[in-house]
Protein backbone atom coordinates (compact mmCIF):
# COMPACT_ATOMS: atom_id res chain seq x y z
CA UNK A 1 162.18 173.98 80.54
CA UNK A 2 162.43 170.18 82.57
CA UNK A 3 165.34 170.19 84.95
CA UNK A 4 167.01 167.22 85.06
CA UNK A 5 168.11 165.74 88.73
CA UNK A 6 169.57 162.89 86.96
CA UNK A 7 168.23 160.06 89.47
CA UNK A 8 166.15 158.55 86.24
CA UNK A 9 167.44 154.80 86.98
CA UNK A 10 168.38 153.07 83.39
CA UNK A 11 165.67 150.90 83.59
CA UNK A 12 162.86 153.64 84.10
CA UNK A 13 164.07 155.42 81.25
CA UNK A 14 163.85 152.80 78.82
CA UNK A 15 160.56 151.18 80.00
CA UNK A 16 158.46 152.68 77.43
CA UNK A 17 160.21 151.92 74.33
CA UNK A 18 157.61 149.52 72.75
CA UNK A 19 158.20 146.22 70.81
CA UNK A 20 158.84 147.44 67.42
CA UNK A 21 160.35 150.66 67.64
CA UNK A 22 163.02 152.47 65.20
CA UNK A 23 165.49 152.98 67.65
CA UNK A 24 168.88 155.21 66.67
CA UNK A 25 172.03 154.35 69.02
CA UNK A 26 175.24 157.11 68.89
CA UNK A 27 178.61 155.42 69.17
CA UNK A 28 181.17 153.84 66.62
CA UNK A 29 182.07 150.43 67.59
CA UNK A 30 181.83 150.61 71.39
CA UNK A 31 183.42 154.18 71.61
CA UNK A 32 180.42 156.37 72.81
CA UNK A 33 178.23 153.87 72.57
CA UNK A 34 174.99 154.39 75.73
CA UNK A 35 176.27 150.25 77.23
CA UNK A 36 174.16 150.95 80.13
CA UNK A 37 170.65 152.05 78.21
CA UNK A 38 171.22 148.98 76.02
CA UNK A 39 171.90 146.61 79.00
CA UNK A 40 168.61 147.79 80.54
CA UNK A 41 166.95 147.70 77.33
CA UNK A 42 168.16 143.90 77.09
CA UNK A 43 166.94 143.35 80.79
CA UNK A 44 163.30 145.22 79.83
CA UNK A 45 162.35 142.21 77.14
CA UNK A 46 162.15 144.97 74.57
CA UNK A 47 162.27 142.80 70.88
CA UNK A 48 161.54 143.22 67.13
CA UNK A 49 163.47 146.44 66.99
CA UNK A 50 164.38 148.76 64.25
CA UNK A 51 168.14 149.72 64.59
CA UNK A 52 169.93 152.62 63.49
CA UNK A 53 173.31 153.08 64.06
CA UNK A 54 176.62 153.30 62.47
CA UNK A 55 177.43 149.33 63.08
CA UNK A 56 176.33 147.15 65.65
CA UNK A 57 178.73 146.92 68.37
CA UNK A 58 180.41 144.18 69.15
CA UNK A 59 179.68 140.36 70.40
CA UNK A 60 178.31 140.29 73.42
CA UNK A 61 179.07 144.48 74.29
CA UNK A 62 175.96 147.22 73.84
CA UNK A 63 173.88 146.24 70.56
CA UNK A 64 175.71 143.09 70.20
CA UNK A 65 174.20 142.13 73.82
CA UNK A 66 170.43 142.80 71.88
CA UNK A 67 171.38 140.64 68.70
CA UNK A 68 172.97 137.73 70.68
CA UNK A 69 169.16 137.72 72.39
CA UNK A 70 167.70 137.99 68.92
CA UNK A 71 165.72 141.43 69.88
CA UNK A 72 166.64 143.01 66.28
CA UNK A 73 164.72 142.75 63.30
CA UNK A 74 166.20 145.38 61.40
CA UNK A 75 169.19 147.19 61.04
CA UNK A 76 169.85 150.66 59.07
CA UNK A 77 174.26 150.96 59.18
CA UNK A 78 177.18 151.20 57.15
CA UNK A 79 179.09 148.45 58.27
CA UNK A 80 178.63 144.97 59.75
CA UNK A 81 182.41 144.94 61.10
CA UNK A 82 184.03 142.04 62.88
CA UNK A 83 180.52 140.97 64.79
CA UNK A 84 180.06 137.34 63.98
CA UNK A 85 176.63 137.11 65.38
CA UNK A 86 175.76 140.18 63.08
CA UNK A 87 176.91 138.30 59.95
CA UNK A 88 174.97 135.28 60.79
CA UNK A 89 171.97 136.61 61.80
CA UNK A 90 172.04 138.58 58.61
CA UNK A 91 173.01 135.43 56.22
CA UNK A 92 170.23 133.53 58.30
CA UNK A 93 167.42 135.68 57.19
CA UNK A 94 166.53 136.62 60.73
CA UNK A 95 167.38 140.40 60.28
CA UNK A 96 166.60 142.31 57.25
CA UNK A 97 169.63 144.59 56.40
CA UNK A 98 169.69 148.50 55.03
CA UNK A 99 173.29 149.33 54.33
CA UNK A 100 174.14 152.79 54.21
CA UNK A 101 177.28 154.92 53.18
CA UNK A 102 178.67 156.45 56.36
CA UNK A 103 178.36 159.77 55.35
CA UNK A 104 175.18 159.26 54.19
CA UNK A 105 173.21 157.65 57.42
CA UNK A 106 174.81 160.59 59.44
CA UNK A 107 173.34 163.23 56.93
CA UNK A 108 169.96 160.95 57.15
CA UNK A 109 169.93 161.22 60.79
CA UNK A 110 170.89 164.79 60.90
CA UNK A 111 168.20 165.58 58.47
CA UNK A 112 165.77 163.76 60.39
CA UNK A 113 166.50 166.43 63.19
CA UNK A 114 166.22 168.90 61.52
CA UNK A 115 163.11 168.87 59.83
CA UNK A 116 163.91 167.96 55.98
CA UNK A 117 162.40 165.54 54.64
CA UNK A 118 164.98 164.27 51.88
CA UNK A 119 168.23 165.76 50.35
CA UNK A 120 170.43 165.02 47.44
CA UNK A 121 173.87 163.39 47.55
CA UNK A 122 176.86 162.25 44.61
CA UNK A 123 177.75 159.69 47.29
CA UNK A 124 176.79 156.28 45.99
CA UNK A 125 175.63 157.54 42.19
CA UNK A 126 176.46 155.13 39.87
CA UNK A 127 177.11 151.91 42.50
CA UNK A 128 174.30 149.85 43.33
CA UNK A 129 173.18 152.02 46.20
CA UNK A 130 171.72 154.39 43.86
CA UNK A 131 171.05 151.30 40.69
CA UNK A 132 169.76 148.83 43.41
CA UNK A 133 170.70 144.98 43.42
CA UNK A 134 172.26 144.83 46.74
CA UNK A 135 170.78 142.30 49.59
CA UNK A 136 168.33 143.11 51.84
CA UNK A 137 167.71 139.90 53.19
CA UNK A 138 168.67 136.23 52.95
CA UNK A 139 167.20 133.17 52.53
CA UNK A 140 167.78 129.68 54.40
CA UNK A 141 170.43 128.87 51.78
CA UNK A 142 172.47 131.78 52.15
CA UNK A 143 171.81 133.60 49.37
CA UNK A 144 169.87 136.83 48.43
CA UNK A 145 166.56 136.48 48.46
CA UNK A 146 165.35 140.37 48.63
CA UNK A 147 167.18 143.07 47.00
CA UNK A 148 167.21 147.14 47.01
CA UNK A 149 165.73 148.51 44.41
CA UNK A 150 167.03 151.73 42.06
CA UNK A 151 166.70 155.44 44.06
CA UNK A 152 165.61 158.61 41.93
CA UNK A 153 168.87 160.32 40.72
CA UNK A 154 169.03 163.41 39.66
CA UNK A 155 171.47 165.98 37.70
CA UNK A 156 172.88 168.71 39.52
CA UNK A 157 175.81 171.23 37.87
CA UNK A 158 176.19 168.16 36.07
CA UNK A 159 177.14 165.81 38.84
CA UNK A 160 174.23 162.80 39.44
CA UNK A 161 172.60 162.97 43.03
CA UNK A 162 171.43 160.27 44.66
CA UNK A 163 167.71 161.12 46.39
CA UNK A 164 167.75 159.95 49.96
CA UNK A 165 165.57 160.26 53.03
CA UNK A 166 165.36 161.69 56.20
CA UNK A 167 165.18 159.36 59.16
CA UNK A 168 162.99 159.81 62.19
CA UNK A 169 163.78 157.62 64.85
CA UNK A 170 160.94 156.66 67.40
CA UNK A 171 164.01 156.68 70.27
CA UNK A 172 167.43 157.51 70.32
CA UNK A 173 169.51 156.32 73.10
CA UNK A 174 173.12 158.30 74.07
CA UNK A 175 176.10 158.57 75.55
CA UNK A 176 177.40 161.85 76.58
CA UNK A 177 180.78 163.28 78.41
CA UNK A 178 178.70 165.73 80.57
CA UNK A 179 175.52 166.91 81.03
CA UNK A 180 173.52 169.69 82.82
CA UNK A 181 170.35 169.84 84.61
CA UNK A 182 168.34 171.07 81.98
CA UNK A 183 169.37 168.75 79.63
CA UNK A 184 172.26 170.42 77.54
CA UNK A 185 174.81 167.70 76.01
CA UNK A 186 178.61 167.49 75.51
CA UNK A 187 180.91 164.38 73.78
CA UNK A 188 184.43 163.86 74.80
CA UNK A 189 187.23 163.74 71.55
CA UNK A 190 185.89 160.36 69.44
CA UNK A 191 182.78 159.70 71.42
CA UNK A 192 181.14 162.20 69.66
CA UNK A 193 181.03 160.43 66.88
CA UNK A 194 177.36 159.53 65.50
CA UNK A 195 175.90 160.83 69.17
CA UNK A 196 174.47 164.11 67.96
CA UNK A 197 172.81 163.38 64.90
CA UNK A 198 171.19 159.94 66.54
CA UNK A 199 170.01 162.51 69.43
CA UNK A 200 169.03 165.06 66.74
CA UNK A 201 166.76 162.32 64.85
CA UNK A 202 164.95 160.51 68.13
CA UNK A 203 161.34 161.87 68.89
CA UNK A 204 162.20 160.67 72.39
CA UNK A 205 165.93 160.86 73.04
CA UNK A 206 167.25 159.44 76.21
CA UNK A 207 170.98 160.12 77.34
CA UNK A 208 173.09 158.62 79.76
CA UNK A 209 176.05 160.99 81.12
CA UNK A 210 179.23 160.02 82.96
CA UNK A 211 179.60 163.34 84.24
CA UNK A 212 176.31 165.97 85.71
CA UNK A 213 177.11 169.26 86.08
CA UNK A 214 174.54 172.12 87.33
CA UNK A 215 175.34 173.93 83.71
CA UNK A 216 177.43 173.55 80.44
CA UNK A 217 178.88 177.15 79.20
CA UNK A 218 176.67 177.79 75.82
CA UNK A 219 180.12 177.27 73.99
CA UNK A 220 180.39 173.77 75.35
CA UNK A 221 177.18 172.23 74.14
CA UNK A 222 176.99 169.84 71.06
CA UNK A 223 173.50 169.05 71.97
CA UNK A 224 170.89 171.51 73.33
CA UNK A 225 168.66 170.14 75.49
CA UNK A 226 166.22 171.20 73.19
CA UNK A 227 166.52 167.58 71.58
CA UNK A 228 166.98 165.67 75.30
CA UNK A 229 163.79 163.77 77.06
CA UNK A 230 165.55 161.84 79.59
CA UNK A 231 168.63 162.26 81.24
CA UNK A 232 170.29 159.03 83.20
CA UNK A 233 173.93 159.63 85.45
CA UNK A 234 176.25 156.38 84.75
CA UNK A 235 176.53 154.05 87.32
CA UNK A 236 180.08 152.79 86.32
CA UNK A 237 183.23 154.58 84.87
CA UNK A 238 184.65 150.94 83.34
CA UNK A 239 184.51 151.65 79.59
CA UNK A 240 185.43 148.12 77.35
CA UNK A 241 188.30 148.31 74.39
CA UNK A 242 186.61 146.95 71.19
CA UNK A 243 190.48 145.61 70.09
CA UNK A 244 193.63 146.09 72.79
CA UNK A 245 196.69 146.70 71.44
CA UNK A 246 200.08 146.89 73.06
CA UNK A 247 203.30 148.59 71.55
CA UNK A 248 206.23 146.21 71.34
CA UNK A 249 208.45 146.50 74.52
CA UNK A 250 212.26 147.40 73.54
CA UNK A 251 215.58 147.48 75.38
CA UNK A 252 215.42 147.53 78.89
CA UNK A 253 211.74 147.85 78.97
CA UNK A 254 211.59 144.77 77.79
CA UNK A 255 214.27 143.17 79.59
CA UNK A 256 212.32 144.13 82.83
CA UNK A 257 209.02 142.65 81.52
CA UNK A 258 210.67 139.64 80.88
């Protein structure tokens, strides 16, 4: 088994990822997200990239970094959120969009990893996921110009299934809690989000790990090294707040602040 000394710079680990690629990215929002891998990604000219993740950050933080550059061409998620430049790009025609129940791209991704091809799933029967019609891509006007078309459904114990498909992703870039020298993975509370099934479904998956440890306890690993190529230690311990809030001040508290 490859033990891991985690002095992989960011930069070396992404350097083969080739124009092109289907590339799977863990995090929600920016929580979990692998900022460092995508910043070095940016830096490494990659472009025309295949994108699978649950949304695409933010502008101007992780993916969002990649749009504003225009290095996407597609994008596999389940929502488009509050990123402006996401929206725009997408109404502008210059990414082609595959929108994806939640549930549903994890299970994808997850299946991907674990070596079936296709499953069946209620979720979506009967909406235009499963009848087709919704847009895949926009013309110069703003307005559909290439739409989804209908998904083989099936009856099961009387429920309709949708048929969907695995996905196999040529990289998947990570971001873990901890990590051990052979490669072993764990996620910290939230950020565990979409990390293990994007690290499950990567032919190549590359993780960067904010804390390296000689060895996880077999009890604390959501993703055996087993699945892990490459192995990167964090070079910073600032993590960004997609949206700060503050609770309202009261009383003295507040008189203080004031």
């Amino acid at each position: 088994m490859t033990r891991h000394d985690y002095t992989l710079s960011a930069a070396d680990a992404v350097a083969g990822i080739p124009d092109g690629a289907v590339l799977a990215v863990g995090g929600f929002g920016i929580c979990g997200t692998p900022l460092e891998l995508l910043d070095a990604l940016l830096d490494a000219g990659t472009r025309e990239l295949h994108v699978v993740a649950n949304n695409c950050g933010v502008d101007g933080l992780g993916l969002g970094k990649l749009l504003g550059a225009r290095r996407l061409r597609k994008v596999t998620c389940s929502y488009i959120g509050q990123n402006r430049e996401f929206a725009s790009q997408v109404l502008d025609g210059h990414i082609e969009l595959d929108l994806v129940p939640q549930g549903t791209l994890a299970e994808r991704m997850r299946a991907g990893g674990a070596g079936i091809g296709a499953f069946y799933t209620p979720t979506g029967a009967g909406t235009a996921v499963a009848e087709g019609g919704l847009p895949r891509r926009y013309g110069p006007d703003h307005t559909p110009s290439e739409l989804t078309g209908p998904k083989e459904v099936r009856d099961i114990d009387g429920v309709p299934h949708v048929l969907e498909y695995a996905i196999r992703a040529d990289v998947a870039l990570v971001r873990a809690y901890r990590g051990d020298r052979v490669g072993n993975l764990a996620y910290r509370l939230t950020a565990r989000n979409f990390n293990p099934v994007a690290a499950m479904c990567g032919r190549c998956t590359v993780a960067e790990v904010e804390v390296p440890v000689a060895a996880l306890d077999p009890d604390e690993v959501h993703t055996p090294a087993i699945f892990v190529t490459r192995v990167v230690a964090t070079t910073t311990g600032t993590k960004p707040i997609e949206i700060v809030t503050h609770r309202p001040l009261t009383g003295a508290r507040h008189a203080v602040g004031s």
